[in-house]
PDB file of N, CA and C in Angstrom:
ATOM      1  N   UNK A   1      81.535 -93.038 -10.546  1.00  0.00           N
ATOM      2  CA  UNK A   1      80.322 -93.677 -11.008  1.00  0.00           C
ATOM      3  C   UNK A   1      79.358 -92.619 -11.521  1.00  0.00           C
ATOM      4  N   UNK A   2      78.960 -92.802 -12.278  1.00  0.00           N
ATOM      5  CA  UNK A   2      77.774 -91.891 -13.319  1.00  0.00           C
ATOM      6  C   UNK A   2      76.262 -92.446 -12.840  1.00  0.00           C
ATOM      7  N   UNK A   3      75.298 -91.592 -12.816  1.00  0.00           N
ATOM      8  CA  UNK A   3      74.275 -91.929 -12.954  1.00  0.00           C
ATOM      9  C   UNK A   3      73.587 -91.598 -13.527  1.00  0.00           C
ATOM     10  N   UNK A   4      72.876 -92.044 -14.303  1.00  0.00           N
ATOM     11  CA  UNK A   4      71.739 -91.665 -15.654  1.00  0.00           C
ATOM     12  C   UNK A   4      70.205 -91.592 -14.875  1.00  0.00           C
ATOM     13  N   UNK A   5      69.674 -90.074 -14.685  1.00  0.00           N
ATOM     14  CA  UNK A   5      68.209 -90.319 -14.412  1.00  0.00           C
ATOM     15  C   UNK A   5      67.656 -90.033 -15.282  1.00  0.00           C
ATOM     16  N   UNK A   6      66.096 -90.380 -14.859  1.00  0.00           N
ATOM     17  CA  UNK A   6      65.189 -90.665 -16.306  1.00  0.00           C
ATOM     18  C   UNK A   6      65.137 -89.122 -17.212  1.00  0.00           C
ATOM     19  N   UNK A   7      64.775 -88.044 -16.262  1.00  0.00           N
ATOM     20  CA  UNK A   7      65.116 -86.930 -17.142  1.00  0.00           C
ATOM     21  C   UNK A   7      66.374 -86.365 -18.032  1.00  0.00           C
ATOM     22  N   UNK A   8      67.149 -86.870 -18.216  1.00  0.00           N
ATOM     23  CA  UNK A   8      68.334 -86.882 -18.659  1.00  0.00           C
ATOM     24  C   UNK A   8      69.095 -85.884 -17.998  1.00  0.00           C
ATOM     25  N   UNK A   9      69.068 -86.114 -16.844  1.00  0.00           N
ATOM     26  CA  UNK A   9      69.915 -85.418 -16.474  1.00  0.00           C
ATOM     27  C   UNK A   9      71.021 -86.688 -14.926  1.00  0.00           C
ATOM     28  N   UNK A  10      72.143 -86.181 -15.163  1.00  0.00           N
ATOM     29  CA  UNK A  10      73.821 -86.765 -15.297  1.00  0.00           C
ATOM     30  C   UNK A  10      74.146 -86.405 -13.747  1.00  0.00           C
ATOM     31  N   UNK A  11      74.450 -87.256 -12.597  1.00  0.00           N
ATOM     32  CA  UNK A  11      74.945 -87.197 -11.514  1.00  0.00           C
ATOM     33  C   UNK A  11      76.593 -87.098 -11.667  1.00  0.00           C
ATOM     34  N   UNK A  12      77.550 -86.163 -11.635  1.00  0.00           N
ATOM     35  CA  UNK A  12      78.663 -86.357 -12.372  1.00  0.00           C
ATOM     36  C   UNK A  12      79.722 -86.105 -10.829  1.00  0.00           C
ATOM     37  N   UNK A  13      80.859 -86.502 -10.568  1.00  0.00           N
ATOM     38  CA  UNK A  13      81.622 -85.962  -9.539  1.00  0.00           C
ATOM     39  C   UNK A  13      82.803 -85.516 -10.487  1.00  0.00           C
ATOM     40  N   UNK A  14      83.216 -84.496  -9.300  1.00  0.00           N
ATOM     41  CA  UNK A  14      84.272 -83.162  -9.966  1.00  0.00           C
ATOM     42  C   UNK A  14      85.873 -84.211  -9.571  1.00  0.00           C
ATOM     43  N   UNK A  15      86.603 -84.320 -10.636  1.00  0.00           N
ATOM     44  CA  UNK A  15      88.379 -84.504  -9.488  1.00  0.00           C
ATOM     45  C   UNK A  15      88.898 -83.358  -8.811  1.00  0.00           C
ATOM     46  N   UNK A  16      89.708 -83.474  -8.128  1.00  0.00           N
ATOM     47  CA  UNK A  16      90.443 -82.543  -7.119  1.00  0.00           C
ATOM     48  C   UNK A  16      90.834 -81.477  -7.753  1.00  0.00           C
ATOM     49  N   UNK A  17      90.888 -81.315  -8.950  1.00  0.00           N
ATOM     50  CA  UNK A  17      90.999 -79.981  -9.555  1.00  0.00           C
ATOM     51  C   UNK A  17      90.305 -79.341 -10.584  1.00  0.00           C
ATOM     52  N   UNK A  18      88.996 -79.703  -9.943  1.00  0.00           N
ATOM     53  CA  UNK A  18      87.688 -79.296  -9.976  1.00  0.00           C
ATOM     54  C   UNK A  18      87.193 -79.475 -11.801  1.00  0.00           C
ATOM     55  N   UNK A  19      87.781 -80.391 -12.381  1.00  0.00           N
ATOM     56  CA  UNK A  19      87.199 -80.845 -13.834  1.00  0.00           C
ATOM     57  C   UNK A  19      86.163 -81.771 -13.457  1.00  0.00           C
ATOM     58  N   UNK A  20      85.576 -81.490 -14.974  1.00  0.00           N
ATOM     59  CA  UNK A  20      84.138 -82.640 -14.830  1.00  0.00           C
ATOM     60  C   UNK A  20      84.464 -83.821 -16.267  1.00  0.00           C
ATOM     61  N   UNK A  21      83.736 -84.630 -16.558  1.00  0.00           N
ATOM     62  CA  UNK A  21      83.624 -84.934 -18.385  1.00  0.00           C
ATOM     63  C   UNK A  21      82.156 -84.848 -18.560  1.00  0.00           C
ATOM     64  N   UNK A  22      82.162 -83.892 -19.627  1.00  0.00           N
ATOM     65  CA  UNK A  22      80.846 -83.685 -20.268  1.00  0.00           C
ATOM     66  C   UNK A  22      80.576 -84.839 -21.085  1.00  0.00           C
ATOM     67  N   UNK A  23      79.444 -85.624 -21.329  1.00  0.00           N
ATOM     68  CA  UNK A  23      78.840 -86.250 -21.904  1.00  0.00           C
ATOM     69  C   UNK A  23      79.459 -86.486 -23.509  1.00  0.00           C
ATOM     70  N   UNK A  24      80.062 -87.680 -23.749  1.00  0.00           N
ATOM     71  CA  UNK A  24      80.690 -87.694 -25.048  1.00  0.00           C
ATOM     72  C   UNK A  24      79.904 -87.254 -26.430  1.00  0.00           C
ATOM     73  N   UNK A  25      78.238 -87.622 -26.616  1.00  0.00           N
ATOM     74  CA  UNK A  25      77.415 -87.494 -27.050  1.00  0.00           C
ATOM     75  C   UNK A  25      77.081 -86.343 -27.407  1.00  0.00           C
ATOM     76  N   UNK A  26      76.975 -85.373 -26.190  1.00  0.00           N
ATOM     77  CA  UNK A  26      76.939 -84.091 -26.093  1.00  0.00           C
ATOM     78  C   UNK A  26      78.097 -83.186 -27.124  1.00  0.00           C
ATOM     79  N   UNK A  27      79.078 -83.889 -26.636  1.00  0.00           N
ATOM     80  CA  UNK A  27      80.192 -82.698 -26.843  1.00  0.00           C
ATOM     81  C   UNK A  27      79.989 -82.840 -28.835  1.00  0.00           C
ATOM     82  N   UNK A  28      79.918 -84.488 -28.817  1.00  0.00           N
ATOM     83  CA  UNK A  28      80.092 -84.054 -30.057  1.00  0.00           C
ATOM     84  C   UNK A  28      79.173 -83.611 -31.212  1.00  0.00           C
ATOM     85  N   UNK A  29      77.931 -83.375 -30.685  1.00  0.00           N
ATOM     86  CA  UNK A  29      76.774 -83.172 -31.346  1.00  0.00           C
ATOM     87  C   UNK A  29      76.769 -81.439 -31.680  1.00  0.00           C
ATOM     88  N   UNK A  30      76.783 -80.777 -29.858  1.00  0.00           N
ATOM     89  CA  UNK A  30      77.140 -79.954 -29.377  1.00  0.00           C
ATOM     90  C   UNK A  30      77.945 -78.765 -30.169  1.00  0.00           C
ATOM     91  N   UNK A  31      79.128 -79.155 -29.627  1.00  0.00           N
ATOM     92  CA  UNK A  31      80.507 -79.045 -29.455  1.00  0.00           C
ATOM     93  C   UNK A  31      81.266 -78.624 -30.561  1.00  0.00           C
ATOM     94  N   UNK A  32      81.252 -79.858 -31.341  1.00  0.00           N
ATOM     95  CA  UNK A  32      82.034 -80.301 -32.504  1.00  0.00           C
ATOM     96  C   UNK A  32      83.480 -80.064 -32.238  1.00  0.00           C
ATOM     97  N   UNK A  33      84.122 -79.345 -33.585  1.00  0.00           N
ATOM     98  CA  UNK A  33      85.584 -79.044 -33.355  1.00  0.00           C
ATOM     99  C   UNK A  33      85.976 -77.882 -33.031  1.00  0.00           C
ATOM    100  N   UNK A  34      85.046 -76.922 -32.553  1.00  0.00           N
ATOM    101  CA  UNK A  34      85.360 -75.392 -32.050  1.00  0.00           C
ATOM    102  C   UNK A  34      85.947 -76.289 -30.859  1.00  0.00           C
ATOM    103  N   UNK A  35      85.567 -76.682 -29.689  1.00  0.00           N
ATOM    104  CA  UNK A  35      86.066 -77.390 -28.893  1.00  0.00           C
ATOM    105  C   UNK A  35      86.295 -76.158 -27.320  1.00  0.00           C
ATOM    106  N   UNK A  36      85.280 -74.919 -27.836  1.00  0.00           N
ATOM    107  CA  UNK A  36      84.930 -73.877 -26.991  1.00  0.00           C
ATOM    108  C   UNK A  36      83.697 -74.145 -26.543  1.00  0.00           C
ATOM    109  N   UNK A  37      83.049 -73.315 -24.983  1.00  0.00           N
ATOM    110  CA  UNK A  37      82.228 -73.215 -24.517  1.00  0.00           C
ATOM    111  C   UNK A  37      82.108 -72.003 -23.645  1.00  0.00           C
ATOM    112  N   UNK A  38      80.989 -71.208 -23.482  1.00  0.00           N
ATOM    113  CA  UNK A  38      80.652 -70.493 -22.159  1.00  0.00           C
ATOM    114  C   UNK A  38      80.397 -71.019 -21.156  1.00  0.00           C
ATOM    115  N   UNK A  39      80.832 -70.554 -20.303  1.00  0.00           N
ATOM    116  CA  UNK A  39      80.425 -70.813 -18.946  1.00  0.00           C
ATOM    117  C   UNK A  39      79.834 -69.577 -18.552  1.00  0.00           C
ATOM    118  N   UNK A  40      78.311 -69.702 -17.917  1.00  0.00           N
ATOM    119  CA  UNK A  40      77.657 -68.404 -17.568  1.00  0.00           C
ATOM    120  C   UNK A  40      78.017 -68.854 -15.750  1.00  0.00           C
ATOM    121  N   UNK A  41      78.257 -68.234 -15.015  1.00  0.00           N
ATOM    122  CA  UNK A  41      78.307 -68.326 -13.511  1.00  0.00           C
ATOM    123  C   UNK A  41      76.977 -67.738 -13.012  1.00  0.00           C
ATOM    124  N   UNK A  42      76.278 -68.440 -11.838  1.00  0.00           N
ATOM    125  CA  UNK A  42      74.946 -67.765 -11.433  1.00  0.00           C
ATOM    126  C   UNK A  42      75.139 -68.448 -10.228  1.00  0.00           C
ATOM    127  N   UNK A  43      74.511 -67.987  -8.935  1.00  0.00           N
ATOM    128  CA  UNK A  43      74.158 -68.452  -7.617  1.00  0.00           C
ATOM    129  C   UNK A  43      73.407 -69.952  -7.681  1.00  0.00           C
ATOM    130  N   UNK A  44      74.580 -70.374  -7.570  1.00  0.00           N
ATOM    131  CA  UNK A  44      74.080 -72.048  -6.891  1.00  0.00           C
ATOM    132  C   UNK A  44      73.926 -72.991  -7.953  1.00  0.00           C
ATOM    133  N   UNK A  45      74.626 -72.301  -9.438  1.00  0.00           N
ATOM    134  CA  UNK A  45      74.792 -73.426 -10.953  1.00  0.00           C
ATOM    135  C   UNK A  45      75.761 -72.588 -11.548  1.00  0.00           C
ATOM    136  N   UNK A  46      76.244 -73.262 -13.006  1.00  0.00           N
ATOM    137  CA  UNK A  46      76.558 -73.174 -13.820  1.00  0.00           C
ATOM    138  C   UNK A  46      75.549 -73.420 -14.934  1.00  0.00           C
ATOM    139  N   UNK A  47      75.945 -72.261 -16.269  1.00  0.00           N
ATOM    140  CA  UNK A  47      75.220 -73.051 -17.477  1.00  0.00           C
ATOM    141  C   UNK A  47      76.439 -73.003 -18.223  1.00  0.00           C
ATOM    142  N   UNK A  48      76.363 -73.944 -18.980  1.00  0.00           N
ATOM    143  CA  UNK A  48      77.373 -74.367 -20.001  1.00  0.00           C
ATOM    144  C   UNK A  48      76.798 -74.254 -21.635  1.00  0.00           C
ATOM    145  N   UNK A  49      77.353 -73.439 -22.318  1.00  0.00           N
ATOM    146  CA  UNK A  49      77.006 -73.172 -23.446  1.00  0.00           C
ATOM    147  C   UNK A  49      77.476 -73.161 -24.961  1.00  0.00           C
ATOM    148  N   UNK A  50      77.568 -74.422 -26.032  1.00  0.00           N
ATOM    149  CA  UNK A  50      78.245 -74.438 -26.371  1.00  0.00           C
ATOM    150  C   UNK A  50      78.746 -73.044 -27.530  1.00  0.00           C
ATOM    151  N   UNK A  51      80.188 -72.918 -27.815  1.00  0.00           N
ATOM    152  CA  UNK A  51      80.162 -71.644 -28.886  1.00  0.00           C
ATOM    153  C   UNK A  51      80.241 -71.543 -30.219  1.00  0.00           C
ATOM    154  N   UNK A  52      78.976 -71.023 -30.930  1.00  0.00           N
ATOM    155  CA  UNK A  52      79.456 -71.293 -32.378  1.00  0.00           C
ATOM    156  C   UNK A  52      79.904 -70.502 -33.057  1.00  0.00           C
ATOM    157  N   UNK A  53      80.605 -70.957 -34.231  1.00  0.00           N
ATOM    158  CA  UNK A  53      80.895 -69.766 -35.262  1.00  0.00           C
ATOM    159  C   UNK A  53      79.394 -69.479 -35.746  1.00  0.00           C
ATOM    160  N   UNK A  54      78.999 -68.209 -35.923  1.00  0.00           N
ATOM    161  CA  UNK A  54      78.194 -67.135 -36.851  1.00  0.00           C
ATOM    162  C   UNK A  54      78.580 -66.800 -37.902  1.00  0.00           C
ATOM    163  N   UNK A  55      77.680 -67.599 -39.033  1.00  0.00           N
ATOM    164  CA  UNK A  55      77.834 -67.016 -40.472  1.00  0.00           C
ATOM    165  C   UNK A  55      77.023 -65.645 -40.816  1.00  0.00           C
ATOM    166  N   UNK A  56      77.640 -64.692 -40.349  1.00  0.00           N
ATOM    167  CA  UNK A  56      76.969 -63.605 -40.824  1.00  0.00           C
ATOM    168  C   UNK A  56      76.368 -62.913 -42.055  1.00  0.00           C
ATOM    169  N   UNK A  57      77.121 -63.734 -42.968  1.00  0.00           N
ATOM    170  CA  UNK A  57      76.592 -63.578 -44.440  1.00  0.00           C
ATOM    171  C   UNK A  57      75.843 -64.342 -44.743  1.00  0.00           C
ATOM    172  N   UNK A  58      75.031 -65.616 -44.078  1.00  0.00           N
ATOM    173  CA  UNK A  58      73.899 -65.967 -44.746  1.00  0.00           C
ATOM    174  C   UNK A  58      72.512 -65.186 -44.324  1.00  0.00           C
ATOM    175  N   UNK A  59      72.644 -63.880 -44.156  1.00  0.00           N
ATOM    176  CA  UNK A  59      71.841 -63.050 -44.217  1.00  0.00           C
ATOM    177  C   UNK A  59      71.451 -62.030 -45.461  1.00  0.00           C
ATOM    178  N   UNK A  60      72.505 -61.883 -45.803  1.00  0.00           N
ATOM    179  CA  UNK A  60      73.174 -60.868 -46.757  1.00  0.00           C
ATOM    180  C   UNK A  60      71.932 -61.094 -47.249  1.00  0.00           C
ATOM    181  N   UNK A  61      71.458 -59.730 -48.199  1.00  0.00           N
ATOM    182  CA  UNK A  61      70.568 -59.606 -49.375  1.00  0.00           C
ATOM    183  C   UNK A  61      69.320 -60.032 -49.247  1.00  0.00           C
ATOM    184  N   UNK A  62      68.616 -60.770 -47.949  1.00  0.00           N
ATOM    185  CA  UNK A  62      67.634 -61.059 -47.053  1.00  0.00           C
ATOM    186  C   UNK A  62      66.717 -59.634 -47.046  1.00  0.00           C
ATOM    187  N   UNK A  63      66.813 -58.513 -46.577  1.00  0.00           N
ATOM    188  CA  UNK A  63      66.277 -57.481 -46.357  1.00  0.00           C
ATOM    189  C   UNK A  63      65.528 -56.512 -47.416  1.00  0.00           C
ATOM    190  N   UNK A  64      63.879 -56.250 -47.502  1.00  0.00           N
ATOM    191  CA  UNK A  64      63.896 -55.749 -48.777  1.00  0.00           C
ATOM    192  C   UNK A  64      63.279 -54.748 -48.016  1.00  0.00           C
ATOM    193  N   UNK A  65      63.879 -53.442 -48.154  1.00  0.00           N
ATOM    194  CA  UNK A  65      63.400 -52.232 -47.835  1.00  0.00           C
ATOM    195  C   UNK A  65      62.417 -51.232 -48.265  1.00  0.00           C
ATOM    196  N   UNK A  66      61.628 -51.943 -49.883  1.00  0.00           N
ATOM    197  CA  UNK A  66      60.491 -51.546 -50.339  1.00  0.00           C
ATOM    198  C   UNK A  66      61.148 -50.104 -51.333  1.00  0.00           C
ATOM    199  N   UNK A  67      62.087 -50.093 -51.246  1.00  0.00           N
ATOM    200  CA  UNK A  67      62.398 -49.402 -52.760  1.00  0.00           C
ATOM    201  C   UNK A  67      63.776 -49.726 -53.447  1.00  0.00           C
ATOM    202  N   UNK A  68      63.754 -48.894 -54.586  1.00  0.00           N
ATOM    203  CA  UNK A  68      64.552 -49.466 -55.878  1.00  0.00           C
ATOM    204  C   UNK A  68      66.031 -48.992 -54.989  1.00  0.00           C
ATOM    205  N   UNK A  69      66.541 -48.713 -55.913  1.00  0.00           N
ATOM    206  CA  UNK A  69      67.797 -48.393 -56.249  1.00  0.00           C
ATOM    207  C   UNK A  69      68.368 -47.359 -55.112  1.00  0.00           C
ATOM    208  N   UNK A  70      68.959 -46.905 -54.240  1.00  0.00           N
ATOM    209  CA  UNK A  70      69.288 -45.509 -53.816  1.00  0.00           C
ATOM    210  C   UNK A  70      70.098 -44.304 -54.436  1.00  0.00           C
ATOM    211  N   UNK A  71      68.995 -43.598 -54.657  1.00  0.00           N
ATOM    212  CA  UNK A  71      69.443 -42.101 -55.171  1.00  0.00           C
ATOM    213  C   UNK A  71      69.889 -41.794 -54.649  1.00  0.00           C
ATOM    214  N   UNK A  72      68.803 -41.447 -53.657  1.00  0.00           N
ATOM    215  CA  UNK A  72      69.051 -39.981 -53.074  1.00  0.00           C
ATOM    216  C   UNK A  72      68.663 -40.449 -51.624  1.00  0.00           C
ATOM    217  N   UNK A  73      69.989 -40.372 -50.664  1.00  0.00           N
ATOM    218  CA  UNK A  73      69.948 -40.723 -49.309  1.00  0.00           C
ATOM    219  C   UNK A  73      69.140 -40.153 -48.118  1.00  0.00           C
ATOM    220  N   UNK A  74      68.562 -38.823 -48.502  1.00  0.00           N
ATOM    221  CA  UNK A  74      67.695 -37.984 -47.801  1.00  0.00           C
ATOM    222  C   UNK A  74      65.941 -39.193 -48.215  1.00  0.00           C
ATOM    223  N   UNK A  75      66.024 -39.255 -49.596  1.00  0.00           N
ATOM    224  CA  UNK A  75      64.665 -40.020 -49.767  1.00  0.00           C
ATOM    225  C   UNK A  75      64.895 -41.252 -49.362  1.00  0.00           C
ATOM    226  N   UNK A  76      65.702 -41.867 -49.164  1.00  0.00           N
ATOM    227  CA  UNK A  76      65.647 -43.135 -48.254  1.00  0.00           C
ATOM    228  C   UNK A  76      65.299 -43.518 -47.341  1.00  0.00           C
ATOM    229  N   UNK A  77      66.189 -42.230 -46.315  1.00  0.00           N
ATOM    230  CA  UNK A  77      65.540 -42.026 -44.825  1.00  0.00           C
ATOM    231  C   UNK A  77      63.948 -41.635 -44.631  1.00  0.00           C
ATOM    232  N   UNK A  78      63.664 -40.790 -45.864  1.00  0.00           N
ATOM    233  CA  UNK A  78      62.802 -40.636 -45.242  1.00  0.00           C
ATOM    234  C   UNK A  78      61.522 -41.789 -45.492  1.00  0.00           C
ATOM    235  N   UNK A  79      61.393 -42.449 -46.810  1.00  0.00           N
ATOM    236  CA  UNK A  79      60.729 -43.582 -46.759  1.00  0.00           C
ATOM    237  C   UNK A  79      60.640 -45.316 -45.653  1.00  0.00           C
ATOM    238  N   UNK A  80      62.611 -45.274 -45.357  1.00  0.00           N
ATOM    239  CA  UNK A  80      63.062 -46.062 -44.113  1.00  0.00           C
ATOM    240  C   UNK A  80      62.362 -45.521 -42.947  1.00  0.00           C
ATOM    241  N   UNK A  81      62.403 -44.410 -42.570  1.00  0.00           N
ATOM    242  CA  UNK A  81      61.793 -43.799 -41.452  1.00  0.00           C
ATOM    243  C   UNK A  81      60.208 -43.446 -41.317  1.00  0.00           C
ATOM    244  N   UNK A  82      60.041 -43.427 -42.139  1.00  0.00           N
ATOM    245  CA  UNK A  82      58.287 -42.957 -41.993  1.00  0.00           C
ATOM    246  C   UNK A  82      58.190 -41.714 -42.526  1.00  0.00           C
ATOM    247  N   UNK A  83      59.122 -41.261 -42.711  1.00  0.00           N
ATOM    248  CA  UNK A  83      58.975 -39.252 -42.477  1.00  0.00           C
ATOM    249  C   UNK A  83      58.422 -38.780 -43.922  1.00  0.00           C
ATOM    250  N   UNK A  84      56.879 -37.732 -43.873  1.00  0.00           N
ATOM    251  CA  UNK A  84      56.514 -37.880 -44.664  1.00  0.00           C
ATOM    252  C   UNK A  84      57.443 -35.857 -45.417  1.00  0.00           C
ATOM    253  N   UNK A  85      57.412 -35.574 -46.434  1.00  0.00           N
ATOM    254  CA  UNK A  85      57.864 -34.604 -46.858  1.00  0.00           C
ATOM    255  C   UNK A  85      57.031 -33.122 -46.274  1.00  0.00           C
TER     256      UNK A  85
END
């Protein structure tokens, strides 16, 4: 038996070999079709976390470092860095 309290949070019992079912809603909002999760372990819970893929390239070309072109890699650093001549 499930119980729904008002905070949304889920009274759930474990079977004998200690599985749960996560919230159908959840999983698939969540979840999707990676169909992975973390489990963080801590004293006296679990957090459950779902895992996503990272598009690392929708960053790309985001970054403007305040000058042109690179010459000269010594003048880079030193404008990247602060460092005055």
């Amino acid at each position: 038996m499930v119980k729904i309290m008002e905070t949304g949070v889920e009274v759930k019992k474990i079977d004998s070999q200690g599985r749960l079912i996560l919230p159908s809603d959840w999983r698939e909002s969540e979840v999707g079709d990676s169909r992975e999760l973390y489990i963080v372990k801590r004293k006296g819970y679990l957090k459950i976390i779902p895992k996503h893929k990272i598009d690392l390239t929708e960053n790309f070309d985001k970054i403007d470092l305040g000058i042109g072109a690179i010459g000269s890699w010594k003048e880079f650093e030193r404008k990247f860095f602060g460092e005055h001549p």
